[in-house]
Structures are given as structure tokens and as C-alpha cells.
N, C-alpha and C. Protein backbone atom coordinates (compact mmCIF):
# COMPACT_ATOMS: atom_id res chain seq x y z
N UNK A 1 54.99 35.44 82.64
CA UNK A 1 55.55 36.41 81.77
C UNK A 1 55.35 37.82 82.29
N UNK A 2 54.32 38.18 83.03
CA UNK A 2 53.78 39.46 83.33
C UNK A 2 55.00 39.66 84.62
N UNK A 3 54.99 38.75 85.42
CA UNK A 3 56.36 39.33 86.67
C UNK A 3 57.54 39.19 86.05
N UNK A 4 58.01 38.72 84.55
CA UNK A 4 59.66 38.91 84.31
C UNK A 4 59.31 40.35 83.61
N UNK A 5 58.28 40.79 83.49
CA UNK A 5 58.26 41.95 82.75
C UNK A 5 58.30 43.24 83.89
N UNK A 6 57.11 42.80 84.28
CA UNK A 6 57.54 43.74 85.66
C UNK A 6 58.83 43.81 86.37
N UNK A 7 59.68 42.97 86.81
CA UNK A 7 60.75 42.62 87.34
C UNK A 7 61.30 43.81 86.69
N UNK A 8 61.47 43.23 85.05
CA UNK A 8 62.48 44.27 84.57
C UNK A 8 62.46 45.54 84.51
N UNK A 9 61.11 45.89 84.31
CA UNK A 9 60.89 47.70 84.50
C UNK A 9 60.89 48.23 85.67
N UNK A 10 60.81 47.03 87.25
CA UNK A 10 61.62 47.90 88.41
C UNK A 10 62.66 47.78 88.68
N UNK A 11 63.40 46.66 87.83
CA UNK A 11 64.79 46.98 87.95
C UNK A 11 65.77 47.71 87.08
N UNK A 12 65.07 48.47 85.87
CA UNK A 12 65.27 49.56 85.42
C UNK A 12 65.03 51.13 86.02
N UNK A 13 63.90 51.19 86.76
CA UNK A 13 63.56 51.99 87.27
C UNK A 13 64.61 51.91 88.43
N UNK A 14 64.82 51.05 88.82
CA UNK A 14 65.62 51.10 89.98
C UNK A 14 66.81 51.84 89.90
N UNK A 15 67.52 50.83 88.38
CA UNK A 15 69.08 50.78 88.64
C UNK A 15 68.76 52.77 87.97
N UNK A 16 68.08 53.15 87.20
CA UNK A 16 67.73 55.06 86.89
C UNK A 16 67.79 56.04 88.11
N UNK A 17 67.07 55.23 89.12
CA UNK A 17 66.78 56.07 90.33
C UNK A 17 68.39 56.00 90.91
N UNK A 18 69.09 55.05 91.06
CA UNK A 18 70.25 54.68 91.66
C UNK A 18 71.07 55.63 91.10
N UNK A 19 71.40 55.82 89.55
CA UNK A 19 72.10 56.45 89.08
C UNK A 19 71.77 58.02 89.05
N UNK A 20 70.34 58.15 88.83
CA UNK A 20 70.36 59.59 89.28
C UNK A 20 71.16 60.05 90.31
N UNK A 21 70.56 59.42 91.64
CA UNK A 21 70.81 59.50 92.77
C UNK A 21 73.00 60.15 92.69
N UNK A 22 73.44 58.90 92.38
CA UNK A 22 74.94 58.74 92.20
C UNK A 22 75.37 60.10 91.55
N UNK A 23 74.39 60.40 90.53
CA UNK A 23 75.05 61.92 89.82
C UNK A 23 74.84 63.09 90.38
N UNK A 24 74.44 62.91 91.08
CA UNK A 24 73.57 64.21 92.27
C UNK A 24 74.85 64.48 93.11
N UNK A 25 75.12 62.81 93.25
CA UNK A 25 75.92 63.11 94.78
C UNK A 25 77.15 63.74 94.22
N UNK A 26 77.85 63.29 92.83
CA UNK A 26 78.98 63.62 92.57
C UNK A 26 78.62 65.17 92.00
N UNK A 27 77.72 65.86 91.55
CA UNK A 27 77.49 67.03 91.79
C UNK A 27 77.42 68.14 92.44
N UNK A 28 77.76 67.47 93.41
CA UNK A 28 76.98 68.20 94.93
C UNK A 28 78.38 68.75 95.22
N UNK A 29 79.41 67.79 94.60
CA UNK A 29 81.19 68.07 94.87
C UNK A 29 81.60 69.11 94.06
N UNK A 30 81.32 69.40 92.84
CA UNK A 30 82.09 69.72 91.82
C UNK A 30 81.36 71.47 91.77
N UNK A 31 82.31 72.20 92.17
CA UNK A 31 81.82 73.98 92.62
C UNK A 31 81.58 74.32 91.35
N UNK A 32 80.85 75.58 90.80
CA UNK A 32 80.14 76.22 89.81
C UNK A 32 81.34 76.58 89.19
N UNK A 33 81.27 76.38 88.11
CA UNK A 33 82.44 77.30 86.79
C UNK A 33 82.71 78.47 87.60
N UNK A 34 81.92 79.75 88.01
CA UNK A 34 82.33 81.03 88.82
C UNK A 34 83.31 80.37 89.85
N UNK A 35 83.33 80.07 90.38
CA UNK A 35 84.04 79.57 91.81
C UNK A 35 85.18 78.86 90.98
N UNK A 36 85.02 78.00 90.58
CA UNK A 36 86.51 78.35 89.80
C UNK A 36 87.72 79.19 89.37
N UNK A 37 86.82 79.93 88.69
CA UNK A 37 87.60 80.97 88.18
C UNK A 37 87.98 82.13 89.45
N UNK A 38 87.06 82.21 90.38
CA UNK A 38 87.36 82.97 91.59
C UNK A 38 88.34 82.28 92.12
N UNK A 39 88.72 81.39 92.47
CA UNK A 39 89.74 80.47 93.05
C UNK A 39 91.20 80.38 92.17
N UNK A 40 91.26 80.17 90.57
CA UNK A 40 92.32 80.41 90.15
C UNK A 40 92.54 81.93 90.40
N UNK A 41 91.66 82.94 90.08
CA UNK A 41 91.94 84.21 90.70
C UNK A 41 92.97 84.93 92.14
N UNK A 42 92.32 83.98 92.63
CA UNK A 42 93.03 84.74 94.02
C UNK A 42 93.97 83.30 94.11
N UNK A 43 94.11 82.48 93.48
CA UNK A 43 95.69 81.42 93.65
C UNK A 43 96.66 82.62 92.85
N UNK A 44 96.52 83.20 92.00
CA UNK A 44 97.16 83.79 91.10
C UNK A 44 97.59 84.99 91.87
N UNK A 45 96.95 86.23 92.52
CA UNK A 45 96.78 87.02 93.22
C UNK A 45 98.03 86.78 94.54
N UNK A 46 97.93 85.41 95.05
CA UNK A 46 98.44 85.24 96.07
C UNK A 46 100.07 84.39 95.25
N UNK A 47 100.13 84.23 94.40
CA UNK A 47 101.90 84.15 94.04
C UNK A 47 102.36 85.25 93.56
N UNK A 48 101.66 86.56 93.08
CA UNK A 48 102.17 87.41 92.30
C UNK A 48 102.46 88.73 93.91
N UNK A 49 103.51 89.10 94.01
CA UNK A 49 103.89 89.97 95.00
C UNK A 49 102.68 91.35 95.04
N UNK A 50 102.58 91.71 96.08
CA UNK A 50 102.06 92.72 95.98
C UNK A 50 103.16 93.93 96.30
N UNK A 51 102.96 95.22 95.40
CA UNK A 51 104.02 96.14 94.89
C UNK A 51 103.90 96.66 96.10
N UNK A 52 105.23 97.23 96.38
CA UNK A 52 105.77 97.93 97.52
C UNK A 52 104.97 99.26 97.54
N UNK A 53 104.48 100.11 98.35
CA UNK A 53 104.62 101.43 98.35
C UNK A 53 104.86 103.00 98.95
N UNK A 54 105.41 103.28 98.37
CA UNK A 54 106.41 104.78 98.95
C UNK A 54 105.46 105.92 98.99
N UNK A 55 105.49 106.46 100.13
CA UNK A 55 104.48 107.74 99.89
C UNK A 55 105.71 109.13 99.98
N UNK A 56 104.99 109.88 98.86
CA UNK A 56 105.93 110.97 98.68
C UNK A 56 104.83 112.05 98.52
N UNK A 57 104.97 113.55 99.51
CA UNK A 57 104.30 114.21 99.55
C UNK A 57 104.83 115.33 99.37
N UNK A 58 104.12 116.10 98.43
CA UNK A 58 104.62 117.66 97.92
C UNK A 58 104.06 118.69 98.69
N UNK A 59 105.29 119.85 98.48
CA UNK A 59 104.33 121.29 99.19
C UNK A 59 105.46 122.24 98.61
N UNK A 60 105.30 123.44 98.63
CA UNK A 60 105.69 124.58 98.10
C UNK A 60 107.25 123.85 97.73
N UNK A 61 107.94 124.38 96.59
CA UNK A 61 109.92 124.17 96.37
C UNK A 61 110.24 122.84 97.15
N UNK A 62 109.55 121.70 97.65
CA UNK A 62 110.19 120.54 98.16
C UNK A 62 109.47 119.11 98.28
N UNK A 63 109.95 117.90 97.69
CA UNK A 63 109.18 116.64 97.73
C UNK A 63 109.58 115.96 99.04
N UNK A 64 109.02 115.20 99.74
CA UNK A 64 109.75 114.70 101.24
C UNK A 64 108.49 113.45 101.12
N UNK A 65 109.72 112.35 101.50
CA UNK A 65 111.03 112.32 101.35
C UNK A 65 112.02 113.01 100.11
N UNK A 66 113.37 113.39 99.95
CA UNK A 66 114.11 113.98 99.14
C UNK A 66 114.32 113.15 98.06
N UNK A 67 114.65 111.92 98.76
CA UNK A 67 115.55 110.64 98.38
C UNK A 67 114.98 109.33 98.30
N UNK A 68 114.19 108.34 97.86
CA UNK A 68 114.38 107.02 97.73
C UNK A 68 115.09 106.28 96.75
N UNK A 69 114.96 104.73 97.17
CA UNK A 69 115.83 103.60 96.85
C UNK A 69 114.73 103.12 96.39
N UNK A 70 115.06 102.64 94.94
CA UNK A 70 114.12 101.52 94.34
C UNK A 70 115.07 100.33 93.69
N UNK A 71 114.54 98.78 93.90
CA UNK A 71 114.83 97.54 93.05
C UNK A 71 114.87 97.89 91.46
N UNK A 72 116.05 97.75 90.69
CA UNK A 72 115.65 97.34 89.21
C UNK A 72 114.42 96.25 89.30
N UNK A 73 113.51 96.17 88.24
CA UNK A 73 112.63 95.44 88.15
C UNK A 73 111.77 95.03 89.22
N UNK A 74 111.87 95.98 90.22
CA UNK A 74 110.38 95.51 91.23
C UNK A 74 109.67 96.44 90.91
N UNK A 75 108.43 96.21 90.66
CA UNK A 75 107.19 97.31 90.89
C UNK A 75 106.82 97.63 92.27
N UNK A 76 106.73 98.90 92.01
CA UNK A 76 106.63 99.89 93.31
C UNK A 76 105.45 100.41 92.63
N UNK A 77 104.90 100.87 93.90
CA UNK A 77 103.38 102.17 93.47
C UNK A 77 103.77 103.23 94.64
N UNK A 78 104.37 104.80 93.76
CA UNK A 78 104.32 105.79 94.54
C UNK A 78 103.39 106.34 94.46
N UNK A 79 102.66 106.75 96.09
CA UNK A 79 101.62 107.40 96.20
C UNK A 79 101.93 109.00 96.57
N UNK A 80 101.27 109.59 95.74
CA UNK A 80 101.45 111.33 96.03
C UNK A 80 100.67 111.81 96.33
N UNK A 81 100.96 112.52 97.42
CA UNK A 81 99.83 113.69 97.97
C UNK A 81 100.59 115.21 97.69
N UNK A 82 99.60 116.07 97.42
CA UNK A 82 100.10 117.51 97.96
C UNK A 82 99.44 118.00 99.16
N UNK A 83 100.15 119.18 99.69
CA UNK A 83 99.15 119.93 100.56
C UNK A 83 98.70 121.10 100.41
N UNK A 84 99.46 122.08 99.49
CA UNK A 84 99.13 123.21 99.12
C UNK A 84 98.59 123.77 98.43
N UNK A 85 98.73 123.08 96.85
CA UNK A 85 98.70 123.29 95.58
C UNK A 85 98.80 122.41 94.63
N UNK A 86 98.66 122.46 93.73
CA UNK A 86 98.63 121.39 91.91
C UNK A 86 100.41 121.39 91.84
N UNK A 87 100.91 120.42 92.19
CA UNK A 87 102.35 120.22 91.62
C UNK A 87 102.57 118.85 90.04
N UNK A 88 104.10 118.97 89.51
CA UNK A 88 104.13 118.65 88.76
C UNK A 88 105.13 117.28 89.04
N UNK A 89 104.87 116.12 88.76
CA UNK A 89 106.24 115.03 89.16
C UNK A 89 106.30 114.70 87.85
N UNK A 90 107.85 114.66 87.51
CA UNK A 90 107.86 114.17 86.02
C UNK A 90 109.67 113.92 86.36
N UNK A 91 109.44 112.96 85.61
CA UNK A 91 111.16 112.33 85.01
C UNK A 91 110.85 111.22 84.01
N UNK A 92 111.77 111.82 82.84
CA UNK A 92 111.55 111.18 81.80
C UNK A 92 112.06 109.79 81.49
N UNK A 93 113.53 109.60 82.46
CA UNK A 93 114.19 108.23 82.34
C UNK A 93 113.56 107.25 83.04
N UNK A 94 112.67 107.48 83.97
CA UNK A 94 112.01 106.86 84.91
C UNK A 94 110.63 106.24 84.14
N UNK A 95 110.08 107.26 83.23
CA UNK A 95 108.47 107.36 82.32
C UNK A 95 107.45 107.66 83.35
N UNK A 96 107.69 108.99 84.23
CA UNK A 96 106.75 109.53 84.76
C UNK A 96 106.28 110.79 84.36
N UNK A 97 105.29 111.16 84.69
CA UNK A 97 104.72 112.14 84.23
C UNK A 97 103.34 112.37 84.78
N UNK A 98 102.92 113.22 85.76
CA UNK A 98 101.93 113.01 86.65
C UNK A 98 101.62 114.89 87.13
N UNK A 99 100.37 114.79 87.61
CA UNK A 99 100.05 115.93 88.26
C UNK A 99 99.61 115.53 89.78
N UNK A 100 100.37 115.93 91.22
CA UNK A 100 99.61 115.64 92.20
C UNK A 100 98.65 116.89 92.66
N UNK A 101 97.11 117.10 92.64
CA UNK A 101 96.32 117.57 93.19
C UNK A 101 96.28 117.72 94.55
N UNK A 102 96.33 119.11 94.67
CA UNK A 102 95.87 118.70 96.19
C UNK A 102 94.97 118.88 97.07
N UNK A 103 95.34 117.96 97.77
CA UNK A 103 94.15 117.35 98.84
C UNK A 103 93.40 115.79 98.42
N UNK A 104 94.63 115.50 96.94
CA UNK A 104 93.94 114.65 96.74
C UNK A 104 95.50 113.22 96.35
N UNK A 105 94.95 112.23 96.24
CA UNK A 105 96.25 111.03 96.64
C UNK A 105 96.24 110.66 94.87
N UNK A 106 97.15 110.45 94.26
CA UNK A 106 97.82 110.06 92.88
C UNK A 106 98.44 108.95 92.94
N UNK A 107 98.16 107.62 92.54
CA UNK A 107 99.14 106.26 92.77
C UNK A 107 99.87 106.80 91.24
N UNK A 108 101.29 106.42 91.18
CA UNK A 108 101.65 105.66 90.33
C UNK A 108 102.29 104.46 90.17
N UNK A 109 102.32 103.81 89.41
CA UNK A 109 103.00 102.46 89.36
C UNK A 109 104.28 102.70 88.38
N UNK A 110 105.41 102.31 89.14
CA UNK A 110 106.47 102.34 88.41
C UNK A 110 107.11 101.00 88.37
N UNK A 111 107.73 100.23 87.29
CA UNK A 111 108.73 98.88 87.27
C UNK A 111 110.17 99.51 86.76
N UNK A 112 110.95 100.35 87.65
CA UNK A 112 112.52 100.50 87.05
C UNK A 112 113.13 99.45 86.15
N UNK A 113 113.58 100.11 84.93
CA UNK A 113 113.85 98.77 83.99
C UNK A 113 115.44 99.18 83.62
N UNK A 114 116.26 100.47 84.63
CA UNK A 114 117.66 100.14 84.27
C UNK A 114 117.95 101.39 85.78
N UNK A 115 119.28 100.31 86.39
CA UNK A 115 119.95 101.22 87.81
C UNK A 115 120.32 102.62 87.58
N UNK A 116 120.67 103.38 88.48
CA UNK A 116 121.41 104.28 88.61
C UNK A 116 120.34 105.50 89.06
N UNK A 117 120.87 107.27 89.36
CA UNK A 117 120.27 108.17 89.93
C UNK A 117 119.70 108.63 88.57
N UNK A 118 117.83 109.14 89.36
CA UNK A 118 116.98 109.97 88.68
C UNK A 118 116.75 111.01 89.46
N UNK A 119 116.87 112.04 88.33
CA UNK A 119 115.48 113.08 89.06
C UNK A 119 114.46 113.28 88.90
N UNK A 120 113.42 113.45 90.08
CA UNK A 120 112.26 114.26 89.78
C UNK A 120 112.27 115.30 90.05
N UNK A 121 111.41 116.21 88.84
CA UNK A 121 110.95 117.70 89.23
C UNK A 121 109.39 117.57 89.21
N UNK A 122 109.34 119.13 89.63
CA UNK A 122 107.81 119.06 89.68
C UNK A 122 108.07 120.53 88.12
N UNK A 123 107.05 120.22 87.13
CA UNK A 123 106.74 120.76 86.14
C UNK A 123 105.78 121.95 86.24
N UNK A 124 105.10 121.89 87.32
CA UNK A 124 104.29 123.18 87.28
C UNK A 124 104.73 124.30 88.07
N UNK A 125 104.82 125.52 87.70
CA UNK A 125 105.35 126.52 88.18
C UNK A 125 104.69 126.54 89.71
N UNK A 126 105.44 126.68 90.49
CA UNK A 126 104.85 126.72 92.20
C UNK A 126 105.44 128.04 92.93
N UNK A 127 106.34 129.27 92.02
CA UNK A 127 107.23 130.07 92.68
C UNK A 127 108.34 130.41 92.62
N UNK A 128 108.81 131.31 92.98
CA UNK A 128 110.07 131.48 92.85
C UNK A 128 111.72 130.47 93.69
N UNK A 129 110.97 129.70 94.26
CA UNK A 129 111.95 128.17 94.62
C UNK A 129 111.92 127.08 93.53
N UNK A 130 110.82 127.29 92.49
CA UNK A 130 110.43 126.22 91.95
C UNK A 130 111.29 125.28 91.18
N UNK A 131 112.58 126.45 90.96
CA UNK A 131 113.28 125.23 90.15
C UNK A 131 114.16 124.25 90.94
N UNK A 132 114.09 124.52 92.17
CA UNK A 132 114.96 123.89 92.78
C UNK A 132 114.29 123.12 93.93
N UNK A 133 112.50 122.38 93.00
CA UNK A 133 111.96 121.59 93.97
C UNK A 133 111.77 120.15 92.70
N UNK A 134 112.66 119.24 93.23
CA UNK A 134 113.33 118.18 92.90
C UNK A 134 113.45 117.27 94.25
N UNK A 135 113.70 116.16 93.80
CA UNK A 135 113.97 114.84 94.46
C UNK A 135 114.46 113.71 93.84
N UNK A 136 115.43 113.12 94.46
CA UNK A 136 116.56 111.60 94.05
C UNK A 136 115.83 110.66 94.07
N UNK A 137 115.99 109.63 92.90
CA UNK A 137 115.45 108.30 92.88
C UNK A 137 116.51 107.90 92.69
N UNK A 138 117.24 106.59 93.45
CA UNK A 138 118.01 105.83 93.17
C UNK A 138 117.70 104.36 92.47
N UNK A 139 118.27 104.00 91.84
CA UNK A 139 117.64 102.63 91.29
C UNK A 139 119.02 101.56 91.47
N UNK A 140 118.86 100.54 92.19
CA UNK A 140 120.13 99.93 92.53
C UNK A 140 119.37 98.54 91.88
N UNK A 141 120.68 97.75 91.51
CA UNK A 141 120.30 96.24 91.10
C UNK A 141 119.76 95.26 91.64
């Protein structure tokens, strides 16, 4: 009676150790909740486009480039620099409205949500050219 008893408590002990063992191993597979979510992260990251971007730089009465072309519905990020002075970029059909500093870089993010020509001006007084420092946004389909 004493070895079917024993028997059974090392072959309990056994088949415990076995199964520990087994859950370890399938553990050893399965990455931390963080790593997950880092991984749907950058799966997500990597289908979603990354936005185009246009650099447009101000200085006294003139934006240069004069003129760009933007997608209806693509997001773009225009980056602005000045070199001289505090200018003003603003167009209202567009929903901008910005100050570029200068010496210093301004992203904005724009998604055009209907075609055709915009203007930008710059809003802050820069001089006696000032009203006639503007630039074309085209927005094509």
C-alpha cells in the first residue's frame, strides 16, 4: 500500500512538474501586453501615409515658393520659415491662420476639403509692399 501511494504522489508531482514546465515554454512565446500594443502601433503607422511636405519660406512683401499644388483630401504639412521678421500666413477658405517667427520653423497641417485657387496673405504689417505679399494655393481633385 505504501508504494501505490508513493507511486501516486510522484506521479502527481511529476505529471505538475511536466505541466509547469509546458506553461513556461508556451510563455516564453507569447510577447508582453506592451509589445503588443507597440506592434499594432507601428502596423497602423505603416498603412496610414505619411503627409507630404512643402516648405514655404517668408521674407520682406514675398512667400517663395509663390505657387503650390495641393490633392483635395491629402494631408500635407506646410513647413514655414521666415528670415527676417514675424510674418502673418492666413487664408480663411483653406482654415489657416498662423504666425511664422523668425528664425524659427512653424508646421502646419492642412487636409484641403474642396478644389480650386486660394490665397495666402501674410496678416502682419511687414511695410510698405505688404499688401501685395501673397501666394497661390491651388487645390486640384
Amino acid at each position: 500500500m505504501k508504494t501505490t501511494t508513493i507511486n501516486k504522489i510522484v506521479s502527481t508531482v511529476t505529471s505538475t512538474i511536466l505541466l509547469a514546465g509546458v506553461c513556461e515554454l508556451g510563455l516564453a512565446f507569447v510577447p508582453p501586453a506592451i509589445n503588443l500594443a507597440r506592434a499594432q502601433q507601428a502596423a497602423n503607422a505603416a498603412t496610414e501615409p505619411t503627409p507630404k511636405v512643402v516648405e514655404i519660406s517668408a521674407k520682406k512683401f514675398e512667400f517663395s515658393p509663390a505657387q503650390i499644388t495641393l490633392k483635395k483630401g491629402e494631408p500635407v504639412i506646410l513647413r514655414l520659415t521666415s528670415s527676417d521678421r514675424v510674418h502673418g500666413f492666413m487664408s480663411k477658405p483653406l482654415k489657416i491662420d498662423t504666425d511664422i517667427a523668425a528664425g524659427k520653423t512653424t508646421d502646419v497641417a492642412v487636409t484641403p476639403d474642396s478644389a480650386g485657387d486660394f490665397t495666402v496673405i501674410c496678416d502682419h504689417y511687414c511695410g510698405t509692399g505688404h499688401g501685395n505679399m501673397k501666394m497661390k494655393v491651388s487645390v486640384v481633385e
